[in-house]
C-alpha atoms as a PDB file:
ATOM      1  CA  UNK A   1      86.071 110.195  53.007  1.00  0.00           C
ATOM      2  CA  UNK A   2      89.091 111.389  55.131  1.00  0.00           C
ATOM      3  CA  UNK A   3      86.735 113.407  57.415  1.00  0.00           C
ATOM      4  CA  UNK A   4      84.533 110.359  57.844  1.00  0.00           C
ATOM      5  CA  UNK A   5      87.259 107.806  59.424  1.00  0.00           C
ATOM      6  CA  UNK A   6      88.679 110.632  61.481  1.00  0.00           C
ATOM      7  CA  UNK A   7      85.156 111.184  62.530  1.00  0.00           C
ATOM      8  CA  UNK A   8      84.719 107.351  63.357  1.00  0.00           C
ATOM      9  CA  UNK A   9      88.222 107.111  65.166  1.00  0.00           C
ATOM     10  CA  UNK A  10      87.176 109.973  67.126  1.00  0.00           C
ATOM     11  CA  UNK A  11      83.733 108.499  68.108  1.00  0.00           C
ATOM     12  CA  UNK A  12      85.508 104.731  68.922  1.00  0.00           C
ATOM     13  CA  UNK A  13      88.171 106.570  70.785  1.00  0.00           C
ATOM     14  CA  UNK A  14      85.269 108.605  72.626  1.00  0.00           C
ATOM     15  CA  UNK A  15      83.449 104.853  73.563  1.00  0.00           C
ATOM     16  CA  UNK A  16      86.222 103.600  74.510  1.00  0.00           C
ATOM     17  CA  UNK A  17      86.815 105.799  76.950  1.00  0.00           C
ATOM     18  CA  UNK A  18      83.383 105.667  78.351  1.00  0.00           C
ATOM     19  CA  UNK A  19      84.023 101.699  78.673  1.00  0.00           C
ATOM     20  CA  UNK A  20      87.346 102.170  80.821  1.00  0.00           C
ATOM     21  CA  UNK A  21      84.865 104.748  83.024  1.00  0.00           C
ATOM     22  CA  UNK A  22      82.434 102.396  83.080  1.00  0.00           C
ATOM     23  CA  UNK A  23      84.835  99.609  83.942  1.00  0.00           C
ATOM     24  CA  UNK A  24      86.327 101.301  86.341  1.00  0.00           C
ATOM     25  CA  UNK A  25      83.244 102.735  88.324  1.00  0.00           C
ATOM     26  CA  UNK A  26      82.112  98.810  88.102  1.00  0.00           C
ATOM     27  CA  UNK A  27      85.181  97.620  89.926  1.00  0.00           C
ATOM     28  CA  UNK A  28      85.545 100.639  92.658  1.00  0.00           C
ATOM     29  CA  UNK A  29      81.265  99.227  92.970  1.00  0.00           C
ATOM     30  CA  UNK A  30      82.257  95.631  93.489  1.00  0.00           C
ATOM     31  CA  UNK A  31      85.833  96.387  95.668  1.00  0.00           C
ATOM     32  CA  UNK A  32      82.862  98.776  97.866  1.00  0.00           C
ATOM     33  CA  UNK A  33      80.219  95.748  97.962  1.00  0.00           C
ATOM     34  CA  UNK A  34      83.268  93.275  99.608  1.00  0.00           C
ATOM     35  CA  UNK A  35      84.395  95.306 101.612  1.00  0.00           C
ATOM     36  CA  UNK A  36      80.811  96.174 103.089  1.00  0.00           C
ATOM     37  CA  UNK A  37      80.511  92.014 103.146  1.00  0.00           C
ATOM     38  CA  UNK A  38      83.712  91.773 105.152  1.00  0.00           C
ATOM     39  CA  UNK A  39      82.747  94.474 107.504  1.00  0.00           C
ATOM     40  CA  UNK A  40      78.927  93.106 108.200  1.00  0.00           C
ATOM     41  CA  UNK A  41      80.555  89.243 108.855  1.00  0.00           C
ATOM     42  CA  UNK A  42      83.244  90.700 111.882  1.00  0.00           C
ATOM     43  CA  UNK A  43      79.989  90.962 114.013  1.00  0.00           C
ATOM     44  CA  UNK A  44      78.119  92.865 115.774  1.00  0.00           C
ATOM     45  CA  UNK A  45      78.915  97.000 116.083  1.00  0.00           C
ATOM     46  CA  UNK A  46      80.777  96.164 112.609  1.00  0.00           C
ATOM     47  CA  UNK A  47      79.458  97.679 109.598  1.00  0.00           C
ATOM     48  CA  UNK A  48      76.473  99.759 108.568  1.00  0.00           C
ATOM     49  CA  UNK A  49      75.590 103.035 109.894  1.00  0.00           C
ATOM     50  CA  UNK A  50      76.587 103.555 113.155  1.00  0.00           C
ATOM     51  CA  UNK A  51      73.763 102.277 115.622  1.00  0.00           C
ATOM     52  CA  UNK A  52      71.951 101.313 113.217  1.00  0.00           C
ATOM     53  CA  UNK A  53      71.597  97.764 114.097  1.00  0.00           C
ATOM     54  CA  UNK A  54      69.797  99.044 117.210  1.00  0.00           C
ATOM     55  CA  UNK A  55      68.086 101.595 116.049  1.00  0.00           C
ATOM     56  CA  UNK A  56      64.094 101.697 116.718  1.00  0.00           C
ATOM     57  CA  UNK A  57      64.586  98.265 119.046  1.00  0.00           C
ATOM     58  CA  UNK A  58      64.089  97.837 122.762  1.00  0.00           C
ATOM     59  CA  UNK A  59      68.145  98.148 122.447  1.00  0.00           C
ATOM     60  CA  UNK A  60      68.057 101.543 121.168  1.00  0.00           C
ATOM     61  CA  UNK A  61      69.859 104.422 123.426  1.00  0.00           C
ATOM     62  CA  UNK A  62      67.821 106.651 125.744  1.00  0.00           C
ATOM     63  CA  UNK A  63      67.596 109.997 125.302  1.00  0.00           C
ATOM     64  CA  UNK A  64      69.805 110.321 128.015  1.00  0.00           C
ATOM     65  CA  UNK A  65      72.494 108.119 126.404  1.00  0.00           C
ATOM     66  CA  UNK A  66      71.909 109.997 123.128  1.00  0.00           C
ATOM     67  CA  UNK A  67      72.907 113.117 124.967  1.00  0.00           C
ATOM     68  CA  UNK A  68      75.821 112.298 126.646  1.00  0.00           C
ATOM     69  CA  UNK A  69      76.950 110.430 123.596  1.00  0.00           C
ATOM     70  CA  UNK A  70      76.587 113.622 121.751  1.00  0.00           C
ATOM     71  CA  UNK A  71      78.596 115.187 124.248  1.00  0.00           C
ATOM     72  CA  UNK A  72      81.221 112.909 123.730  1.00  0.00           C
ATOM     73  CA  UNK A  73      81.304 113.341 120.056  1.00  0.00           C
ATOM     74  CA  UNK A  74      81.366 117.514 120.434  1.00  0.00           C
ATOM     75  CA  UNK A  75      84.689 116.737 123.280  1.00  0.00           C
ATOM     76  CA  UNK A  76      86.466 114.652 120.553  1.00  0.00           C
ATOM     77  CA  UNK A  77      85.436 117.046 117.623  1.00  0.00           C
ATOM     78  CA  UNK A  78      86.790 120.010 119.415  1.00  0.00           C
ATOM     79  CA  UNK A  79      90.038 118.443 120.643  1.00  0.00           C
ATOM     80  CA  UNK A  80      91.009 117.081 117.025  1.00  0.00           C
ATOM     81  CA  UNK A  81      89.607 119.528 114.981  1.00  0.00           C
ATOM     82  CA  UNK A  82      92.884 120.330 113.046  1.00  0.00           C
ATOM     83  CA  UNK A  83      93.335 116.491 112.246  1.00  0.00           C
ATOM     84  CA  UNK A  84      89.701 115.984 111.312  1.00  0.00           C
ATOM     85  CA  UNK A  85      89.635 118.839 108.688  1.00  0.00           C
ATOM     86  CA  UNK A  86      93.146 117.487 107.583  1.00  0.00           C
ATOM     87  CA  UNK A  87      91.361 114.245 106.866  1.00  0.00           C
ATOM     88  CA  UNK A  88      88.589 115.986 104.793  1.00  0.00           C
ATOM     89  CA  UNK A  89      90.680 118.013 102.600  1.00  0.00           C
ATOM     90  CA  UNK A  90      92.276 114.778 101.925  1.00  0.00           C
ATOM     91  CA  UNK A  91      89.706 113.162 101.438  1.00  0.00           C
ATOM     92  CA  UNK A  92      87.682 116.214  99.186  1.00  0.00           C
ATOM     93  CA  UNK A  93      91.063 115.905  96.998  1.00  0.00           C
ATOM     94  CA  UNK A  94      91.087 112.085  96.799  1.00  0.00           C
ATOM     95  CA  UNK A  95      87.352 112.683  95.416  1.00  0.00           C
ATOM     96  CA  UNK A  96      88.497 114.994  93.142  1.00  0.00           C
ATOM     97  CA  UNK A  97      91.269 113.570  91.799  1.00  0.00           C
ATOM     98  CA  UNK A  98      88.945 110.061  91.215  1.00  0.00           C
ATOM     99  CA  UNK A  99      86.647 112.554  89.322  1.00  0.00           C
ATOM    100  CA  UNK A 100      88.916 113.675  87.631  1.00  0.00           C
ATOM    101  CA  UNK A 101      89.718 110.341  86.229  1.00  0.00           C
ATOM    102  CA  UNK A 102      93.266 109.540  88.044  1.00  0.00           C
ATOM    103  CA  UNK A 103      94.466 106.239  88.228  1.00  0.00           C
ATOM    104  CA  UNK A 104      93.433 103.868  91.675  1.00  0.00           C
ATOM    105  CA  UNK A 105      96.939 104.021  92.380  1.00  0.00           C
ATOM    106  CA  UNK A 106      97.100 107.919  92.223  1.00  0.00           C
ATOM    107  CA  UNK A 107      94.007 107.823  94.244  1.00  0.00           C
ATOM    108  CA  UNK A 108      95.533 105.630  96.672  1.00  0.00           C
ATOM    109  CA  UNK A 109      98.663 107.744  97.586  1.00  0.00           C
ATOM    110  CA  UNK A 110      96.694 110.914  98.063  1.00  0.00           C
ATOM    111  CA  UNK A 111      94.667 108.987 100.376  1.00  0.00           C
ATOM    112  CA  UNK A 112      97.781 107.282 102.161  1.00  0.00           C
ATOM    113  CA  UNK A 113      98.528 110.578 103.116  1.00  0.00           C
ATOM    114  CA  UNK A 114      95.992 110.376 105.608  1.00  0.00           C
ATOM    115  CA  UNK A 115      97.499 107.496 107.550  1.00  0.00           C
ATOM    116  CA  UNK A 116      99.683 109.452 110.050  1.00  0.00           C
ATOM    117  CA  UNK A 117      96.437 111.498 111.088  1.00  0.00           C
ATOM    118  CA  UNK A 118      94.923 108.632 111.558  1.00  0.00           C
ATOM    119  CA  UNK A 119      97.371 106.412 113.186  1.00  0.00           C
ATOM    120  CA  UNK A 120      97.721 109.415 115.719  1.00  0.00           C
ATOM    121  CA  UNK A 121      94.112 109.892 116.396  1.00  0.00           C
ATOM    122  CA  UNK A 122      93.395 105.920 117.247  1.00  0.00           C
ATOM    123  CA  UNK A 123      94.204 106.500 121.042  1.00  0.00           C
ATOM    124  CA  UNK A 124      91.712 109.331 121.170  1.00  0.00           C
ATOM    125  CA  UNK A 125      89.201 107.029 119.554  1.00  0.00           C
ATOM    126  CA  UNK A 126      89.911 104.040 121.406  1.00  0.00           C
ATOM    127  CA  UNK A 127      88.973 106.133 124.405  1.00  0.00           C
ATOM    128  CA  UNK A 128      86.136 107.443 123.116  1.00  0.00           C
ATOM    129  CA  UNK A 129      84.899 104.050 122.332  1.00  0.00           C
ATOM    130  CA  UNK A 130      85.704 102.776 125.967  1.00  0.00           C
ATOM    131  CA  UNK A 131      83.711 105.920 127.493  1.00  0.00           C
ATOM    132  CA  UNK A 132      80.916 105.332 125.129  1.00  0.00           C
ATOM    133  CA  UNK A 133      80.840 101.958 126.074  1.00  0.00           C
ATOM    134  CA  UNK A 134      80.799 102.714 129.893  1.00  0.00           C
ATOM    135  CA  UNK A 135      77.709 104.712 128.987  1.00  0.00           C
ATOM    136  CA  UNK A 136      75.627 101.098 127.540  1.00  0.00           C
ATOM    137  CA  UNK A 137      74.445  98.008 128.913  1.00  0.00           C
ATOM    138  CA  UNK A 138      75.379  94.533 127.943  1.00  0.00           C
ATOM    139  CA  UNK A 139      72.369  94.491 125.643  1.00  0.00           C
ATOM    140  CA  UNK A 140      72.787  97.291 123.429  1.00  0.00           C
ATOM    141  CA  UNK A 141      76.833  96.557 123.112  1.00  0.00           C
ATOM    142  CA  UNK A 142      75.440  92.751 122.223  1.00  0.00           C
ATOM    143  CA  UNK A 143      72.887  94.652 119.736  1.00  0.00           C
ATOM    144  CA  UNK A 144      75.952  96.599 118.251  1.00  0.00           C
ATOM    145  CA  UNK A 145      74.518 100.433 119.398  1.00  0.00           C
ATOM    146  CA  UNK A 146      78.227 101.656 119.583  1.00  0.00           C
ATOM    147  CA  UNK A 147      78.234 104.828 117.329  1.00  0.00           C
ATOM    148  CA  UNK A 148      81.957 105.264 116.478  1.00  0.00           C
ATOM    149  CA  UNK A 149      84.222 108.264 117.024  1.00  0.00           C
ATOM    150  CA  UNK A 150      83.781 110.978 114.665  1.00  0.00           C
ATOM    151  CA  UNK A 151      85.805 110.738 111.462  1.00  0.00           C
ATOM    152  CA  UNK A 152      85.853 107.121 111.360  1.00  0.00           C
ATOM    153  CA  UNK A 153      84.357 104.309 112.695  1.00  0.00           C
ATOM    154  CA  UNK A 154      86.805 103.136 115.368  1.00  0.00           C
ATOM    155  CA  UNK A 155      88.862  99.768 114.328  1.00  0.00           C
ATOM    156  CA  UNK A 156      87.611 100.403 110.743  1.00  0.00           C
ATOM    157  CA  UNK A 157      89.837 100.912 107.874  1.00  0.00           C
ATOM    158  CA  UNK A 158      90.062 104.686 108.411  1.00  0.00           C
ATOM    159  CA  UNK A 159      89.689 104.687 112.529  1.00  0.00           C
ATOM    160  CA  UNK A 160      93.706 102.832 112.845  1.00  0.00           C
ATOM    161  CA  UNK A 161      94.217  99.484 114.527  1.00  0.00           C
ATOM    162  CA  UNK A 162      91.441  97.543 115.859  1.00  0.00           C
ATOM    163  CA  UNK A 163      90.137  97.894 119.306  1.00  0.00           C
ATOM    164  CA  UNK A 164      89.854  94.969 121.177  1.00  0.00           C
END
């Protein structure tokens, strides 16, 4: 009779534990879903995959823009290498450690570690937004065909302060 409650207590302390999970996973799903609402009602170049308002329209980017784009993106990869791959491995660990089943909060201060790295590379991608820009026209800035800077989208919540 003994075994059988322990076995019980064990099994409700086992569900319950699969509830906080699922609780959990449920909220970082909904906090993901508003922020992905904010970002698509800032406007245009906001949100989504990079481009990808544009892509496949008459305000796609050449081949030739594509290119020097591209070129762009290997410049700024190669000059912040060091801070990108610092901003991996912190983000790999917050990834782990939400896998692991830390709290948000625990989450939350491995990835605040990542705000210096970030706060220092926002000039870099401010000016890689203003020479991607100089590459556009009117119409495909309009259609929001700015492809941010690599390791963030530039203005967003990991790219630093908003450009303006």
């Amino acid at each position: 009779m003994q075994s059988r409650n322990a076995v019980s207590m064990t099994r409700n302390s086992t569900i319950e534990e699969r509830m906080k999970r699922k609780t959990l996973l449920l909220s970082a799903a909904l906090i993901v879903s508003a922020l992905t609402g904010a970002a698509a009602q800032r406007g245009p170049g906001r949100g989504g995959p990079p481009g990808g308002r544009c892509a496949m329209t008459a305000d796609s980017l050449t081949d030739s823009q594509k290119g020097q784009v591209k070129s762009l993106v290997d410049a700024f990869t190669q000059s912040h290498a060091a801070q990108l791959d610092s901003l991996r491995t912190i983000m790999q660990a917050a990834n782990a450690a939400r896998q692991a089943g830390q709290t948000p909060d625990e989450v939350r201060a491995i990835m605040d570690q990542g705000r210096p790295i970030n706060d220092s590379l926002a000039p870099a991608r401010k000016e890689f937004h203003d020479n991607v820009v100089k590459l556009l026209t009117q119409a495909q800035i309009d259609a929001g065909c700015i492809p941010p800077a690599p390791g963030g989208p530039p203005g967003g919540r990991r790219g630093g302060p908003p450009i303006e």
